[in-house]
PDB file of N, CA and C in Angstrom:
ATOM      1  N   UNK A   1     202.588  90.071  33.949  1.00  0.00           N
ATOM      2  CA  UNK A   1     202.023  89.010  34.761  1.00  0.00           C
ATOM      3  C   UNK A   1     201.762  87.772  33.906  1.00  0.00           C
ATOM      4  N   UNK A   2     201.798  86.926  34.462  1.00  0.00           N
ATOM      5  CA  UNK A   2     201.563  84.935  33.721  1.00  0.00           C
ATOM      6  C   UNK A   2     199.940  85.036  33.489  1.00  0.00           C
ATOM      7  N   UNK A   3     200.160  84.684  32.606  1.00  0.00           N
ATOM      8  CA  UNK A   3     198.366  84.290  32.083  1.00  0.00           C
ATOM      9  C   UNK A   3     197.544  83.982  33.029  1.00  0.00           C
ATOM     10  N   UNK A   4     198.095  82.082  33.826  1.00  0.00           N
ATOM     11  CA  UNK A   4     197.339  81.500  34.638  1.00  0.00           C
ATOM     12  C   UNK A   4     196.877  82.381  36.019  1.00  0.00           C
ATOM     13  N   UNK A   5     198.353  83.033  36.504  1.00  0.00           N
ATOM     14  CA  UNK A   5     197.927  83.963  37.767  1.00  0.00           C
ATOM     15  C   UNK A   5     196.853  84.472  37.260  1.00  0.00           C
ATOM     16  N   UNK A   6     196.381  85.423  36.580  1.00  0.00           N
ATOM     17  CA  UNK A   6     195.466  86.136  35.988  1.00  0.00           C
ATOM     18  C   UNK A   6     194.266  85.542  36.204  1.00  0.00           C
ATOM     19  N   UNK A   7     194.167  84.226  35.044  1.00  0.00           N
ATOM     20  CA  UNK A   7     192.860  83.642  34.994  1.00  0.00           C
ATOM     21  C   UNK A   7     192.734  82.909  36.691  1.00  0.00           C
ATOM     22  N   UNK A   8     193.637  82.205  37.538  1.00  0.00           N
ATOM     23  CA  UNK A   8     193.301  81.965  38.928  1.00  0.00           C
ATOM     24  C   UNK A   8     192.737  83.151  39.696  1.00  0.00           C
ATOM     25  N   UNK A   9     193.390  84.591  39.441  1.00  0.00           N
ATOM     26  CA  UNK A   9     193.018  85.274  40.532  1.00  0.00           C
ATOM     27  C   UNK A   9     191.925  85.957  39.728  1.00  0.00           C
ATOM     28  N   UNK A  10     190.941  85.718  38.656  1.00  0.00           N
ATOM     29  CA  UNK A  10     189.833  86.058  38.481  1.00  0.00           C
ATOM     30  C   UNK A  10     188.599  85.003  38.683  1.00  0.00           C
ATOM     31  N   UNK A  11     189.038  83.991  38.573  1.00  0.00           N
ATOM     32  CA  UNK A  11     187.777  82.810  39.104  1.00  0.00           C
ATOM     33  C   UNK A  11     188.223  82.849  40.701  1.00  0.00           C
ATOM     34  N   UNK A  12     188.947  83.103  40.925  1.00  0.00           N
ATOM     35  CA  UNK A  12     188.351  83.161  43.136  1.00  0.00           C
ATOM     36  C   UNK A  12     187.832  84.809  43.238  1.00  0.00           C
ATOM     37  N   UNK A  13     188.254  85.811  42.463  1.00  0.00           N
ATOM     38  CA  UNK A  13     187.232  86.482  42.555  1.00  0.00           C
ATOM     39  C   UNK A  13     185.761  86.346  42.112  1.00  0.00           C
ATOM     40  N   UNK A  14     185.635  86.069  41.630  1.00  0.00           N
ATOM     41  CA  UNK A  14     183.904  85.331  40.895  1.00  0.00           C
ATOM     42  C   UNK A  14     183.662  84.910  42.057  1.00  0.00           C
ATOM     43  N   UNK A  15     184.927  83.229  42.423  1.00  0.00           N
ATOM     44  CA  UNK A  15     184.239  82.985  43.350  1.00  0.00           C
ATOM     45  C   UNK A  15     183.121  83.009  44.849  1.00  0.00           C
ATOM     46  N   UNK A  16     184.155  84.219  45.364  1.00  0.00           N
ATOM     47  CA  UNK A  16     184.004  84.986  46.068  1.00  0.00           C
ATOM     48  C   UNK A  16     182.669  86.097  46.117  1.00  0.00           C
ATOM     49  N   UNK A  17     183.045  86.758  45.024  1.00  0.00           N
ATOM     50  CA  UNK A  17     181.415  87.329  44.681  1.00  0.00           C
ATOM     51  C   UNK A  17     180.292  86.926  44.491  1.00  0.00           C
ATOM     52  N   UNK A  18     180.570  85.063  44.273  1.00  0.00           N
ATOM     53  CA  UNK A  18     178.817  84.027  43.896  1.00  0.00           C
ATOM     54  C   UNK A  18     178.979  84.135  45.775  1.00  0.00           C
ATOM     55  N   UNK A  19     179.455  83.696  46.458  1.00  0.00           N
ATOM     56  CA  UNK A  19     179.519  83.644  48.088  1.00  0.00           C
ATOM     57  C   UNK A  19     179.005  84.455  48.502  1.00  0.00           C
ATOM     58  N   UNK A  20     178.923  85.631  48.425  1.00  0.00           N
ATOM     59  CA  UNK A  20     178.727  86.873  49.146  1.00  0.00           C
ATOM     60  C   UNK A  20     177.345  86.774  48.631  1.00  0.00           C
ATOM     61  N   UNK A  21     177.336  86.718  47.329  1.00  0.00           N
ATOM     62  CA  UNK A  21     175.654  87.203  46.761  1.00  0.00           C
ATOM     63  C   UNK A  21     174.664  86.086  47.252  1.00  0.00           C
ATOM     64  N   UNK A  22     175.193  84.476  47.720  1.00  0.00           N
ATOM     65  CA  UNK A  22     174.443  83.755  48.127  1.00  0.00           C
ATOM     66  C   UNK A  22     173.692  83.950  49.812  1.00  0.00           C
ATOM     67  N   UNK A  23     174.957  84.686  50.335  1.00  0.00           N
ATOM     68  CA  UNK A  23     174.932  85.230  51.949  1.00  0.00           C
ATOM     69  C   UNK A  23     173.734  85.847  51.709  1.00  0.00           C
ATOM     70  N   UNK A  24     173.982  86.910  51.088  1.00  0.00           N
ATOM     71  CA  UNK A  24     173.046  88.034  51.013  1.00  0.00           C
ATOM     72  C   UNK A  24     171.414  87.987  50.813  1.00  0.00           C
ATOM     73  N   UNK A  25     171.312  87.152  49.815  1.00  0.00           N
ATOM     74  CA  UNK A  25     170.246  86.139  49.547  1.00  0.00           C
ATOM     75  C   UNK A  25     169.875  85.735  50.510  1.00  0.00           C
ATOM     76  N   UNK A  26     170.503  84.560  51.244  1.00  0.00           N
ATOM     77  CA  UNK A  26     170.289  84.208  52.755  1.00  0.00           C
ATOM     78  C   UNK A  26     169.382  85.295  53.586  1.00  0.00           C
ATOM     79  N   UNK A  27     170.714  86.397  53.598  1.00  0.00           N
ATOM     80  CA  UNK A  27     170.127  87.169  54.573  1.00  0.00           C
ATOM     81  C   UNK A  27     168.356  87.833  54.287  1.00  0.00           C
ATOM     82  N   UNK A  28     168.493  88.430  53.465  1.00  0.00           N
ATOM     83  CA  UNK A  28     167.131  88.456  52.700  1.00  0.00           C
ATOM     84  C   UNK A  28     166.406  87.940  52.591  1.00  0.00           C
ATOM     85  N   UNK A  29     166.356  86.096  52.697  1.00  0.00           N
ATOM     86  CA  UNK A  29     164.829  85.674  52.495  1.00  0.00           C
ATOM     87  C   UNK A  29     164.836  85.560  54.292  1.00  0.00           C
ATOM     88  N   UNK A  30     165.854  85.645  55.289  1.00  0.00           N
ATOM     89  CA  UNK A  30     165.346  85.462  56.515  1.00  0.00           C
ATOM     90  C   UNK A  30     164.415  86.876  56.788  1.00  0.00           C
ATOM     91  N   UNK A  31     165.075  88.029  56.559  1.00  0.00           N
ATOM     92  CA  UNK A  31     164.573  88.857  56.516  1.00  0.00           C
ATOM     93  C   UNK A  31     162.888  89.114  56.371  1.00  0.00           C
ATOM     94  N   UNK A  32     162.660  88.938  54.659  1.00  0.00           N
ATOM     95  CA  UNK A  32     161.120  88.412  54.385  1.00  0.00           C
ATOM     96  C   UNK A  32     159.963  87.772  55.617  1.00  0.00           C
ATOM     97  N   UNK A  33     161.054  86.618  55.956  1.00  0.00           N
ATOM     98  CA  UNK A  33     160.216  85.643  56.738  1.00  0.00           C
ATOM     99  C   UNK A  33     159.701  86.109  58.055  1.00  0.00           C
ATOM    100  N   UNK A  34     161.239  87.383  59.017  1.00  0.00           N
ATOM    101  CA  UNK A  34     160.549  87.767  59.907  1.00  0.00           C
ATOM    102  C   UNK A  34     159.383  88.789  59.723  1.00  0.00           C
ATOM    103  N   UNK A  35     159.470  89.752  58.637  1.00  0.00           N
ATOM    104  CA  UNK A  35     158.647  90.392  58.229  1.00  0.00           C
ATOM    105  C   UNK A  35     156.979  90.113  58.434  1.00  0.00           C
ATOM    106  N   UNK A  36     157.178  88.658  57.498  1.00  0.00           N
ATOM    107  CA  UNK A  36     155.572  87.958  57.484  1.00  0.00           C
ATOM    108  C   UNK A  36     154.931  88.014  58.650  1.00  0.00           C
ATOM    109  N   UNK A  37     156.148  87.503  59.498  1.00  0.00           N
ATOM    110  CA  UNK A  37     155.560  86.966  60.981  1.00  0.00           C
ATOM    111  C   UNK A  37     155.051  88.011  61.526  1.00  0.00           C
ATOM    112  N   UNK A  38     155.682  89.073  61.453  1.00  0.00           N
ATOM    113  CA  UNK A  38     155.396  90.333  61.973  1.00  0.00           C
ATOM    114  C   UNK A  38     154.185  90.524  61.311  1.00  0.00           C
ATOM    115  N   UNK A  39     153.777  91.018  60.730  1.00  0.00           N
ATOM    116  CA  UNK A  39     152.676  91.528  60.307  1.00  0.00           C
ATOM    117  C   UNK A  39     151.169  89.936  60.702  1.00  0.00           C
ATOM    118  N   UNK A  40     151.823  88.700  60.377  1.00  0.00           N
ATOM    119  CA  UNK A  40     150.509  87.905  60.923  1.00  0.00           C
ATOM    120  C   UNK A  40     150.391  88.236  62.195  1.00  0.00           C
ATOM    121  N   UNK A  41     151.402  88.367  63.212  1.00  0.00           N
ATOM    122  CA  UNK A  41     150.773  88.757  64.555  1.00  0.00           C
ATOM    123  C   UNK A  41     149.950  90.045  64.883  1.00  0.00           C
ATOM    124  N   UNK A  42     150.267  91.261  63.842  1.00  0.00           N
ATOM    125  CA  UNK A  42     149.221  92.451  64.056  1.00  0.00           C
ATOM    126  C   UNK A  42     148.199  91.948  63.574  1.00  0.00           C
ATOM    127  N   UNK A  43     148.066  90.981  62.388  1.00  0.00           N
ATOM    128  CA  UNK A  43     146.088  90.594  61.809  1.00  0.00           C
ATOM    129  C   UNK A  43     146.208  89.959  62.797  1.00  0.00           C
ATOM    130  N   UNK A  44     146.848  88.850  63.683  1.00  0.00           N
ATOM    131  CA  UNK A  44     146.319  88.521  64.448  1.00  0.00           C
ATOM    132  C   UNK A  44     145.518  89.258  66.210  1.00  0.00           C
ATOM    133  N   UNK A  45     146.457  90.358  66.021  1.00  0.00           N
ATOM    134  CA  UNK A  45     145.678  91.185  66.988  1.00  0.00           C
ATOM    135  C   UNK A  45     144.711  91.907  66.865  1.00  0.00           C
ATOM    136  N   UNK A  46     144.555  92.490  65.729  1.00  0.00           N
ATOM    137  CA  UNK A  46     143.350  92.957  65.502  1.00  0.00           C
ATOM    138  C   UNK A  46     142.283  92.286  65.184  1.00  0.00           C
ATOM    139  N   UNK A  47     142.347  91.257  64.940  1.00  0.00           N
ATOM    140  CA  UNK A  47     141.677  89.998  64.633  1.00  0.00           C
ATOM    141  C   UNK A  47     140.872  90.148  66.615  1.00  0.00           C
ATOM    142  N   UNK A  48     141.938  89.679  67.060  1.00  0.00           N
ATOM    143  CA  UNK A  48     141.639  89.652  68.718  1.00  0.00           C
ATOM    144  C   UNK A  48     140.582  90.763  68.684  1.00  0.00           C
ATOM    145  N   UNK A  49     140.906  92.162  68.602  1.00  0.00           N
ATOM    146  CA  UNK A  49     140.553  92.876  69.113  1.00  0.00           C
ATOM    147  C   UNK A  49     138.870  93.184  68.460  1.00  0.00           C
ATOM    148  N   UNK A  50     138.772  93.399  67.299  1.00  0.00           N
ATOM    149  CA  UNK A  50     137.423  92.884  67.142  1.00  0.00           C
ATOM    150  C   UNK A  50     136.461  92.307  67.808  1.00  0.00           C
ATOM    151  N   UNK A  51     137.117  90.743  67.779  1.00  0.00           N
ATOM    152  CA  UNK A  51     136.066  90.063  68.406  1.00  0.00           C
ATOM    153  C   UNK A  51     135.761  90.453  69.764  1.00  0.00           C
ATOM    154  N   UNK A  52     136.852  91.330  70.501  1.00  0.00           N
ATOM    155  CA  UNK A  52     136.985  91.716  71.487  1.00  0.00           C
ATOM    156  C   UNK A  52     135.506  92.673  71.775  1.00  0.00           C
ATOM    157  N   UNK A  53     135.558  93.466  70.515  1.00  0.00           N
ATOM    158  CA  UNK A  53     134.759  94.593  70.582  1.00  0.00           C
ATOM    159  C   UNK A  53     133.603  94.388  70.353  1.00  0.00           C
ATOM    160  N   UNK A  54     133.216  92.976  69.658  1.00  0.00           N
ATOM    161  CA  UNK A  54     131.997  92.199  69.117  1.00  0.00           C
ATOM    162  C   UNK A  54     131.264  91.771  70.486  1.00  0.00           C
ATOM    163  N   UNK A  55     132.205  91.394  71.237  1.00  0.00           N
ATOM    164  CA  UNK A  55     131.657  90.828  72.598  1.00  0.00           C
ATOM    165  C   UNK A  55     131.338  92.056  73.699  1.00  0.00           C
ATOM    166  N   UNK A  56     131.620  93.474  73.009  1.00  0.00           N
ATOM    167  CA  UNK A  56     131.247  94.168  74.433  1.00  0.00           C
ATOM    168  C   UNK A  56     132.115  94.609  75.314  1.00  0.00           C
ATOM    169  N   UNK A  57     133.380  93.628  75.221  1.00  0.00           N
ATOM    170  CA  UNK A  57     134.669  94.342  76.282  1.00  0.00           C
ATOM    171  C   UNK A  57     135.508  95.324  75.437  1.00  0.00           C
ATOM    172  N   UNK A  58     136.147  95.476  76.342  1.00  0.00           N
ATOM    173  CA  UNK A  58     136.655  96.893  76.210  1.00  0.00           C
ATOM    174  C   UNK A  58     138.352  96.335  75.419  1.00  0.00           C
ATOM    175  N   UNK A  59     138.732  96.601  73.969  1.00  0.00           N
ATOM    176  CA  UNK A  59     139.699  96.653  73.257  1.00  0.00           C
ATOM    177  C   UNK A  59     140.679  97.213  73.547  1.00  0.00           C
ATOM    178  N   UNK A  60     140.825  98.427  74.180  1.00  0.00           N
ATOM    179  CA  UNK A  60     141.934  99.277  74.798  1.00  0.00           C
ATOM    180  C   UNK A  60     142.540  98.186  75.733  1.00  0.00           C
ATOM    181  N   UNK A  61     141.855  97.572  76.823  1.00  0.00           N
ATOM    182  CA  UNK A  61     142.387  96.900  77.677  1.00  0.00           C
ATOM    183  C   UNK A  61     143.441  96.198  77.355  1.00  0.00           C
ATOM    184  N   UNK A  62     142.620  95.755  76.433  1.00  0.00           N
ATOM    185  CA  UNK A  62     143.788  93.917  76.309  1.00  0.00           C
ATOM    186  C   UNK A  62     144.706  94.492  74.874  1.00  0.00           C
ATOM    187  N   UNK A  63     144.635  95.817  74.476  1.00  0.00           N
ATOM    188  CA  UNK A  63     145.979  96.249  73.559  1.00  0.00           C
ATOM    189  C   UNK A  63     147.043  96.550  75.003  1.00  0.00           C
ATOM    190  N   UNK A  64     146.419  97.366  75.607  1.00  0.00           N
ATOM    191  CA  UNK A  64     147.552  97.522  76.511  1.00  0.00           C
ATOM    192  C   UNK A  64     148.051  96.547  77.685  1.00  0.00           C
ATOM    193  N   UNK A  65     147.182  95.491  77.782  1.00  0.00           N
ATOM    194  CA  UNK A  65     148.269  94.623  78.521  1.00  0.00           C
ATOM    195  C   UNK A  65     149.146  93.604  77.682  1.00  0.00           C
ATOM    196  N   UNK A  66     148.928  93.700  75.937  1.00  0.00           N
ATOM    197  CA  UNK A  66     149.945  92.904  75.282  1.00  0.00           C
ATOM    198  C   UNK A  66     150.862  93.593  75.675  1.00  0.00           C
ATOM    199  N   UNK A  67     150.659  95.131  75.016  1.00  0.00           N
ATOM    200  CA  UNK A  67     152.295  96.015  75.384  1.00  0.00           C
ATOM    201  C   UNK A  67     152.902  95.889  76.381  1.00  0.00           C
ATOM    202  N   UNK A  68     151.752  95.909  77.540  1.00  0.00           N
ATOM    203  CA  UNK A  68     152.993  95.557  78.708  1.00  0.00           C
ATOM    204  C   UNK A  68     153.552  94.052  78.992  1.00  0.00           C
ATOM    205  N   UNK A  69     153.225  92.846  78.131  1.00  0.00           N
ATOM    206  CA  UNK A  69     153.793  91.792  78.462  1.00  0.00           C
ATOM    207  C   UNK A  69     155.355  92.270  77.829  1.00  0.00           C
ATOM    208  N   UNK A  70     154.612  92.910  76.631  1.00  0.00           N
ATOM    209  CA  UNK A  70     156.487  93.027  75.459  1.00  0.00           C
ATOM    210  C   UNK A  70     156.791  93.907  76.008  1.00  0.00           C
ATOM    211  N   UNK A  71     156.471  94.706  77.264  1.00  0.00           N
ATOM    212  CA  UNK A  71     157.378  95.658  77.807  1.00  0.00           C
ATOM    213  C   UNK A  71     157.774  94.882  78.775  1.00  0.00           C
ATOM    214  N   UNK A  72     157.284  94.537  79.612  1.00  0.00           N
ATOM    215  CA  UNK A  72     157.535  93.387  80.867  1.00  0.00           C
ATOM    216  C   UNK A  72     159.324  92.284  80.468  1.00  0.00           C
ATOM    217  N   UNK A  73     159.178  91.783  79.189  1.00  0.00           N
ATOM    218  CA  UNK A  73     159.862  90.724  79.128  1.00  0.00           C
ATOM    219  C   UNK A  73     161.414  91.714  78.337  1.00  0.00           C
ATOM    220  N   UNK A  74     161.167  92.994  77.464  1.00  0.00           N
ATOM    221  CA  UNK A  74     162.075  93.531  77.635  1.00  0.00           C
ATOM    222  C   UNK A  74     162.549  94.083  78.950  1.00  0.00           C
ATOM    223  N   UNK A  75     162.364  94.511  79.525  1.00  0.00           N
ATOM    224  CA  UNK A  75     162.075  95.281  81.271  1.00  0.00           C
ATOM    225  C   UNK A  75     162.671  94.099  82.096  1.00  0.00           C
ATOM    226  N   UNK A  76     162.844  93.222  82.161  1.00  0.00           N
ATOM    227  CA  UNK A  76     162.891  91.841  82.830  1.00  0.00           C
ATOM    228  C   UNK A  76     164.124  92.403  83.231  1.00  0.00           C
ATOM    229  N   UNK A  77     165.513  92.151  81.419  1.00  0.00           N
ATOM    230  CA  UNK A  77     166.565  92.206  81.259  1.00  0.00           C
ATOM    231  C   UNK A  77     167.086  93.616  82.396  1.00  0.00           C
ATOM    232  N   UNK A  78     166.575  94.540  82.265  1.00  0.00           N
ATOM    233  CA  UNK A  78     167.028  96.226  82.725  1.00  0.00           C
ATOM    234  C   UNK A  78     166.919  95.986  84.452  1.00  0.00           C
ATOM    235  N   UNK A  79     167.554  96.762  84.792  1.00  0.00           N
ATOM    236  CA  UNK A  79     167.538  96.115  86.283  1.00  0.00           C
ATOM    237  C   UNK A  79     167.274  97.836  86.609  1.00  0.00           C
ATOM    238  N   UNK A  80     166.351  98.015  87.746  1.00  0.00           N
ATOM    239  CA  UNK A  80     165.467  99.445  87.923  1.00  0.00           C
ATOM    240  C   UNK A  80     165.806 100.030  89.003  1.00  0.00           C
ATOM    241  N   UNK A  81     166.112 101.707  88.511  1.00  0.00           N
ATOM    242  CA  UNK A  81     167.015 102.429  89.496  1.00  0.00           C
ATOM    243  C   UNK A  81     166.188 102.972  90.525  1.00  0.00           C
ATOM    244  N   UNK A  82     166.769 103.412  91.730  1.00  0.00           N
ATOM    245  CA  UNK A  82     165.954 103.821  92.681  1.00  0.00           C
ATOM    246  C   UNK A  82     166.591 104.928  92.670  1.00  0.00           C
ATOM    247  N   UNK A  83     165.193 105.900  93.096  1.00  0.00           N
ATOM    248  CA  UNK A  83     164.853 106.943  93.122  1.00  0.00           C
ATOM    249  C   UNK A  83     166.075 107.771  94.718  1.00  0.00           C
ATOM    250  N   UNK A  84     166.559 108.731  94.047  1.00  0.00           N
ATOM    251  CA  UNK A  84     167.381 109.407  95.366  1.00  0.00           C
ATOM    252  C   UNK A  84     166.143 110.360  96.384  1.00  0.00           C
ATOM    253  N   UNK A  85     166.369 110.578  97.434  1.00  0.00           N
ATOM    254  CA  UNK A  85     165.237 111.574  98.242  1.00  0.00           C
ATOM    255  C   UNK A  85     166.045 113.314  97.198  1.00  0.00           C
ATOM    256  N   UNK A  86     164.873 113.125  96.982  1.00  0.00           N
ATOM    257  CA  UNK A  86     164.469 114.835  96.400  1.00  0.00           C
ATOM    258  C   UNK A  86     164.407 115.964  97.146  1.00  0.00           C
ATOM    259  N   UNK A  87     165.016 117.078  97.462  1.00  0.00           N
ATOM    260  CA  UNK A  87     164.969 118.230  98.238  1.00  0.00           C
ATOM    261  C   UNK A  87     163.673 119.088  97.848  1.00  0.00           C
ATOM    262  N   UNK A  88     162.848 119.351  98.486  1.00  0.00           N
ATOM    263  CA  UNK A  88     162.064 120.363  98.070  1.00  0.00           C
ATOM    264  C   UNK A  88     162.521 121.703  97.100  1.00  0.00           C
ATOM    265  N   UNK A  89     162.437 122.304  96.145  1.00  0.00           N
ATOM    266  CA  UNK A  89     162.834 123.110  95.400  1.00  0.00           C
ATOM    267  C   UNK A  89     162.919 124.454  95.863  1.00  0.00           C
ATOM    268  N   UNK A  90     161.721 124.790  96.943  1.00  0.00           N
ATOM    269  CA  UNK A  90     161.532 125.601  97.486  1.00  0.00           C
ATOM    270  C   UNK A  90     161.792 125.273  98.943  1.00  0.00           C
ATOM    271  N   UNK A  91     161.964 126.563 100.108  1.00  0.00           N
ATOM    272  CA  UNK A  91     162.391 126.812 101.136  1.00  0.00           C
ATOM    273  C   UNK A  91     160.987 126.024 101.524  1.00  0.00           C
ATOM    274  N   UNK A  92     161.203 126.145 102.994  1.00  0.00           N
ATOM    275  CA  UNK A  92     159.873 125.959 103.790  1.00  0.00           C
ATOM    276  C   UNK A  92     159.128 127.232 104.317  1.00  0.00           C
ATOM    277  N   UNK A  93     160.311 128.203 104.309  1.00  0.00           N
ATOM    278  CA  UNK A  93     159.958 129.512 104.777  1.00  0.00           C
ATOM    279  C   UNK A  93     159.611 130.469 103.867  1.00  0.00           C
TER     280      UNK A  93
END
């Protein structure tokens, strides 16, 4: 093989490998970032819920109607099956 082929087809590999490792990077600090978020919204709920509990109302409540908003707005998308009529399992007789 020619020298230059050589040294060309090893700097676009480099190249190629600084690319990928910069992606990756990328991908990773987005990663981090959703992470953070995630976790400030649980201090922020428990944060809620405290004061919740400081005041006397009831904490269970308002955990479970967050869940059902984030169930609600996944649930939105799903479109909900109806139920077929069920035969009794047993006779009547």
């Amino acid at each position: 093989l020619e020298p230059d082929v050589v040294v060309r087809r090893q700097e676009a590999l480099a190249a190629a490998r600084l690319r990928m490792q910069e992606e990756l990077n990328a991908q990773a600090e987005r990663y981090k970032e959703k992470q953070r978020q995630l976790e400030e919204e649980k201090r922020r709920q428990k944060i809620a819920m405290w004061e919740s509990m400081q005041e006397g109302k009831s904490y269970k409540g308002n955990l479970k109607l967050n869940q059902q908003e984030v169930e609600s707005g996944a649930s939105a998308s799903a479109v909900p099956k109806s139920k077929p009529n069920k035969k009794p399992l047993r006779g009547g007789g």
